[in-house]
Protein backbone atom coordinates (compact mmCIF):
# COMPACT_ATOMS: atom_id res chain seq x y z
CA UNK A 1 127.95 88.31 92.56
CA UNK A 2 125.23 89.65 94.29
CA UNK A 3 121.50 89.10 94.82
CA UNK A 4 118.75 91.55 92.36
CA UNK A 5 118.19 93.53 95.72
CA UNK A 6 121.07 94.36 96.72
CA UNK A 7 122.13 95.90 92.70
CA UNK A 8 118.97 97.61 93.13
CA UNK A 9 120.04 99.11 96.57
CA UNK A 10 123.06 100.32 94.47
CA UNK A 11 120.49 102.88 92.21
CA UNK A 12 119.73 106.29 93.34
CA UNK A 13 115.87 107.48 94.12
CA UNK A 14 113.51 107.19 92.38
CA UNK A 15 114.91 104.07 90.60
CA UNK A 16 116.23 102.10 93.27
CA UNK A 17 112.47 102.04 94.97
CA UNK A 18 110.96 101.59 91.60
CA UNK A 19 112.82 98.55 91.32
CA UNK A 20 112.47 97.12 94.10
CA UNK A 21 108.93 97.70 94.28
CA UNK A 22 108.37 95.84 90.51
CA UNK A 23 111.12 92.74 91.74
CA UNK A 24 109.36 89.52 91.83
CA UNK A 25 112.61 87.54 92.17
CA UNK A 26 115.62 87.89 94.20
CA UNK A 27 118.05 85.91 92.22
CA UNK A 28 122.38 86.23 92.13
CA UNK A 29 122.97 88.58 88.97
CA UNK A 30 126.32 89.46 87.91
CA UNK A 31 125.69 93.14 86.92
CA UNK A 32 123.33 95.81 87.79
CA UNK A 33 121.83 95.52 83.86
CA UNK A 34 121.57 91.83 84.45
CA UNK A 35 119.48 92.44 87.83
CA UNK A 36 117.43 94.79 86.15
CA UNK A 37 116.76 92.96 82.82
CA UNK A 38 115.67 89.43 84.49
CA UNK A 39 114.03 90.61 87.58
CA UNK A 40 110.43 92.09 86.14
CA UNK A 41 108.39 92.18 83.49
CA UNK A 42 109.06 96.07 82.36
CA UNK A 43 105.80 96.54 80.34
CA UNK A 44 103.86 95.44 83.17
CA UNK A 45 105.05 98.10 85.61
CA UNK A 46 103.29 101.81 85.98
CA UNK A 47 106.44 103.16 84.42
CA UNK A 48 106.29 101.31 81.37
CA UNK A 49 108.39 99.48 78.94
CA UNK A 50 110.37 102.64 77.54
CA UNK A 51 111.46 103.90 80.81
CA UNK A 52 113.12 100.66 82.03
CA UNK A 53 114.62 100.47 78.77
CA UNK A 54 116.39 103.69 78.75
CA UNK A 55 117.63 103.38 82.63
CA UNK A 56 119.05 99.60 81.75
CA UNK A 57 120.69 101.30 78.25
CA UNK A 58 122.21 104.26 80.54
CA UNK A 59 123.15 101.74 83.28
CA UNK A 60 124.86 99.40 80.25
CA UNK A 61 126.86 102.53 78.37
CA UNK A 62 128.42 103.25 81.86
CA UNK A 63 126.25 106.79 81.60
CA UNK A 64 125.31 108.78 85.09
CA UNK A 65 121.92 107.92 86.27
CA UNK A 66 120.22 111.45 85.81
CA UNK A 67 118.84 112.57 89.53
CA UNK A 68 115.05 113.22 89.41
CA UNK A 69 114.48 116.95 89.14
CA UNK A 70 112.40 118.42 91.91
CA UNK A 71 109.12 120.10 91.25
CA UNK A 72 109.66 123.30 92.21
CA UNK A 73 105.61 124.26 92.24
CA UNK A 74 105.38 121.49 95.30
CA UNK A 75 108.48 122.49 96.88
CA UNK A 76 106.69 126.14 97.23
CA UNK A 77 103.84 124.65 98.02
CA UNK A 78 105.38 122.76 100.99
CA UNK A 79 107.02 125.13 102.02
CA UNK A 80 104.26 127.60 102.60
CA UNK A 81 101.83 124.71 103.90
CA UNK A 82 104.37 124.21 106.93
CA UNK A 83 104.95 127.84 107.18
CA UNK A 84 101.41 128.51 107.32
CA UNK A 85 101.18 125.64 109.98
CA UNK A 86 103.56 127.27 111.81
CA UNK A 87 101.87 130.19 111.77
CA UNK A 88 98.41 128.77 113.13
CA UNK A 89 100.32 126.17 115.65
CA UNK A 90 101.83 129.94 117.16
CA UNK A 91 98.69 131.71 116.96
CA UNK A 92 96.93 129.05 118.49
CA UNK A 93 99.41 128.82 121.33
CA UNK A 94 98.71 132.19 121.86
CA UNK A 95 95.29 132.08 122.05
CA UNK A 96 95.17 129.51 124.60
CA UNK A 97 97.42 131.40 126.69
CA UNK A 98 95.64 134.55 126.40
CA UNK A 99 92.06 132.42 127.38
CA UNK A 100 94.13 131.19 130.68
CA UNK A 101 95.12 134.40 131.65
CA UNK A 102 91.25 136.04 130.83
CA UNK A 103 89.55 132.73 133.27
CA UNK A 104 92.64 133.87 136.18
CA UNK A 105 91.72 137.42 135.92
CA UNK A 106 87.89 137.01 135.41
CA UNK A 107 88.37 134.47 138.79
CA UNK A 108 90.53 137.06 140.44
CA UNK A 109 87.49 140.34 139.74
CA UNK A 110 85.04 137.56 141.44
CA UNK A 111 87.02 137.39 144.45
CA UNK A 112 87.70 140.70 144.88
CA UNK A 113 84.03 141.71 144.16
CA UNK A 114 84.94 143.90 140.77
C-alpha cells in the first residue's frame, strides 16, 4: 500500500505533475486508479473531467500511458532562440575584445605621439 503521492510519482510527465499539483489529500491507496479516483475533484482541475477520466480508464485496462507528443513548432523555435543567443553572446564577446584592443592601441599612438 502506498500513499496518493507516491502512485502519482509512479506516472510519467505530464500526468504525474498534473496530479500532484490537483492532490488535496495524501491518503494510503491500494492502486494507482484508486489514488487517482479519491484524491481530487477531476471537474475542478484545468484539465477537466474527461481527461482524468480517460488516463484513470487507460491506467484501469492495464493500457500504456501515451507520452505527450512534443510540439515540434516550439522545439524549432527553441532551438533557434538559443542559437541566435549564441550567436549575439559570440558577437558580443567579440566586440568587447575588439574595443580593448582599439583603447590599447589608441593609448599606445598617444604615447608615441602618432
Amino acid at each position: 500500500m502506498k500513499t496518493t503521492k507516491q502512485w502519482f510519482d509512479e506516472l510519467p510527465e505530464p500526468y504525474r505533475t498534473q496530479a500532484l499539483v490537483n492532490c488535496y489529500s495524501n491518503e494510503y491507496c491500494d492502486t494507482l486508479a484508486d489514488a487517482l479516483f479519491d484524491s481530487f475533484a477531476w471537474g475542478k482541475t484545468t484539465q477537466g473531467m474527461l481527461y482524468w477520466q480517460e488516463l484513470h480508464d487507460m491506467i484501469v485496462s492495464g493500457v500504456s500511458l501515451p507520452l505527450p507528443q512534443p510540439d515540434l513548432a516550439q522545439l524549432v523555435r527553441e532551438y533557434f532562440a538559443a542559437r541566435d543567443q549564441s550567436w549575439d553572446d559570440s558577437l558580443n564577446g567579440i566586440g568587447r575584445q575588439m574595443e580593448q584592443y582599439y583603447v590599447a592601441e589608441m593609448a599606445l599612438r598617444k604615447a608615441v605621439g602618432l
